[in-house]
C-alpha atoms as a PDB file:
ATOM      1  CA  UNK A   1     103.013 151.573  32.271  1.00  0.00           C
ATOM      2  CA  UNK A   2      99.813 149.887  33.353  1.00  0.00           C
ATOM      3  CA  UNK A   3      96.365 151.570  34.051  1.00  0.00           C
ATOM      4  CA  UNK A   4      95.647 152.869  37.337  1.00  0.00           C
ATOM      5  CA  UNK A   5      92.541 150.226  37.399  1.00  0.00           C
ATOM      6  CA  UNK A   6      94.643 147.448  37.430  1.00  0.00           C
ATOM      7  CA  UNK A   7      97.275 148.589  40.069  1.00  0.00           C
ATOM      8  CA  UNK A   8      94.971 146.400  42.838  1.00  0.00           C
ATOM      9  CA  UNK A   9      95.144 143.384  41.255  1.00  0.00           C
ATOM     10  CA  UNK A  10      99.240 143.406  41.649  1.00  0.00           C
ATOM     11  CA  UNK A  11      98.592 144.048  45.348  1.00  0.00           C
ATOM     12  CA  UNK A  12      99.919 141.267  47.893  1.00  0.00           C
ATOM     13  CA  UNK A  13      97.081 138.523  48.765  1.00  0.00           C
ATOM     14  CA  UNK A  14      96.786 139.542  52.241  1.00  0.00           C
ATOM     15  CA  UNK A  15      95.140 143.153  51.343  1.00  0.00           C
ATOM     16  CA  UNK A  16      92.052 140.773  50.477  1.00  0.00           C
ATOM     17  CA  UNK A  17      89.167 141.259  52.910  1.00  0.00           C
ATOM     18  CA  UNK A  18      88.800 138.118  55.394  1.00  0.00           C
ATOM     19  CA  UNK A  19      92.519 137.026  53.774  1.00  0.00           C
ATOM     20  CA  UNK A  20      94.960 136.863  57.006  1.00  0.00           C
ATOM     21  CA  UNK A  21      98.342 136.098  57.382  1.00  0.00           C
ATOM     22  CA  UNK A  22      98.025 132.222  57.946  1.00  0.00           C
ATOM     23  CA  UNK A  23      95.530 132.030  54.606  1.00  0.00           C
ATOM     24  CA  UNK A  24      97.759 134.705  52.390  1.00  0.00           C
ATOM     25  CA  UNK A  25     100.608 131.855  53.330  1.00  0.00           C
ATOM     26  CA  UNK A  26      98.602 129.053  52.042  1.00  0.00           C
ATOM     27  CA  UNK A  27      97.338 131.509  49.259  1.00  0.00           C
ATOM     28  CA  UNK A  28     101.103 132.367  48.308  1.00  0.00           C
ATOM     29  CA  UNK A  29     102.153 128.512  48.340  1.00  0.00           C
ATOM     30  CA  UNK A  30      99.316 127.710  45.373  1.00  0.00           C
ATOM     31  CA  UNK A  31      98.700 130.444  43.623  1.00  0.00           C
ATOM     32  CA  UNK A  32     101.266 133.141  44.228  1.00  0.00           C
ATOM     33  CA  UNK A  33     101.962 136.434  46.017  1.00  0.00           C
ATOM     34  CA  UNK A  34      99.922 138.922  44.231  1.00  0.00           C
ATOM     35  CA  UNK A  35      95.686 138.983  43.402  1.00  0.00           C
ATOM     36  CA  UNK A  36      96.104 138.266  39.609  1.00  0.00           C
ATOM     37  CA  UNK A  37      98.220 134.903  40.475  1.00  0.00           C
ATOM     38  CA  UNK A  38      95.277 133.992  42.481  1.00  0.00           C
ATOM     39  CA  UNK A  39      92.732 135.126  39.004  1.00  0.00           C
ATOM     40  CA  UNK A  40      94.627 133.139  37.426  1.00  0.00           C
ATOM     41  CA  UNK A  41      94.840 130.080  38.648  1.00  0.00           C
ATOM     42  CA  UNK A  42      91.867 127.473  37.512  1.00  0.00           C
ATOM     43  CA  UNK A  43      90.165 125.270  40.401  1.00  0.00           C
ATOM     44  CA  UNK A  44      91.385 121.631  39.897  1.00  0.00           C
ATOM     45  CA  UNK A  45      87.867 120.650  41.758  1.00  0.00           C
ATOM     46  CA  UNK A  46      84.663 120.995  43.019  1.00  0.00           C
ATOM     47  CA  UNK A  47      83.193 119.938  46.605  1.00  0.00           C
ATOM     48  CA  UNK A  48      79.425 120.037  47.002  1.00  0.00           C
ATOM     49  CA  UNK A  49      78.553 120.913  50.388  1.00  0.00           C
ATOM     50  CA  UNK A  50      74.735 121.286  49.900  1.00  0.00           C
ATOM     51  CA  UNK A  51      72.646 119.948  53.006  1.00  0.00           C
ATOM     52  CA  UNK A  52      71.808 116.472  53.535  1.00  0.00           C
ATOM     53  CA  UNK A  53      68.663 115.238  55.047  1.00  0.00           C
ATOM     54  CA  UNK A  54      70.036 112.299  57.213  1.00  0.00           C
ATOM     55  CA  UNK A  55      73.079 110.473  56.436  1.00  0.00           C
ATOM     56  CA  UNK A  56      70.769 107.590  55.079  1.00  0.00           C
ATOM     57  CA  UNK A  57      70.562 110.001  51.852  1.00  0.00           C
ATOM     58  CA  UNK A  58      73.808 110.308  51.437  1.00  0.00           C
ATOM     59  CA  UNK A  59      75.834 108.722  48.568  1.00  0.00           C
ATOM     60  CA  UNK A  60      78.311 106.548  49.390  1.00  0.00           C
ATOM     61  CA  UNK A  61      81.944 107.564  48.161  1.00  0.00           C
ATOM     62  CA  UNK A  62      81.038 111.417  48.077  1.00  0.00           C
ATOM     63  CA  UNK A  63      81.682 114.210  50.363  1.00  0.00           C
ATOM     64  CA  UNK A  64      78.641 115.755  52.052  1.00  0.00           C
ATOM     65  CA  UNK A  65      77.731 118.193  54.975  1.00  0.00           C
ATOM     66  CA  UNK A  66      75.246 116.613  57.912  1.00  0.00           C
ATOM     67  CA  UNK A  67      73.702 118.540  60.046  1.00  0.00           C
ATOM     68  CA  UNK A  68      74.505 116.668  63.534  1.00  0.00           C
ATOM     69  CA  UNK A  69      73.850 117.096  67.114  1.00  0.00           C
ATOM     70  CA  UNK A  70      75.491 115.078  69.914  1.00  0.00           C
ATOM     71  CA  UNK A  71      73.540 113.410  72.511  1.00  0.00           C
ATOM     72  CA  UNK A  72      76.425 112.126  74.715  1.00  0.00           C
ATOM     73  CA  UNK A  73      80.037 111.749  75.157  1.00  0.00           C
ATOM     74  CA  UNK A  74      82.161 108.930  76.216  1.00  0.00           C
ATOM     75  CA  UNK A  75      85.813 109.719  78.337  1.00  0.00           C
ATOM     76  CA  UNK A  76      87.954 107.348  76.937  1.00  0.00           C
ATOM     77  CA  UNK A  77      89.643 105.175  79.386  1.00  0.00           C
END
């Protein structure tokens, strides 16, 4: 018999706060069904999405977040 403490962790993904149905899904397909599946399982990578001045700055070949505004639009034909 476990500890009382750890009965949350074998709860289902979705009990999670901002975790809902279409996310537990995804959540279930990598991980697993339960919180400690998701513990468990190591990050394969690491995206940096730290503000970039102007896309000038950026390096090419990486992923980075710009800060955009749109002046116009075009209808395609």
């Amino acid at each position: 018999m476990r500890p009382e403490v750890l009965t949350p962790l074998f709860a289902d993904v979705s009990v999670l706060p901002g975790i809902g149905p279409r996310l537990a899904a995804l959540i279930t397909k990598t991980a697993g069904p339960r919180v400690v599946d998701l513990l468990a399982t190591a990050p394969t990578g690491v995206i940096d999405r730290r503000l970039s001045e102007t896309i000038e700055a950026a390096t090419p070949g990486t992923t980075v977040t710009l800060k955009v505004r749109i002046d116009r639009r075009e209808r395609p034909e």
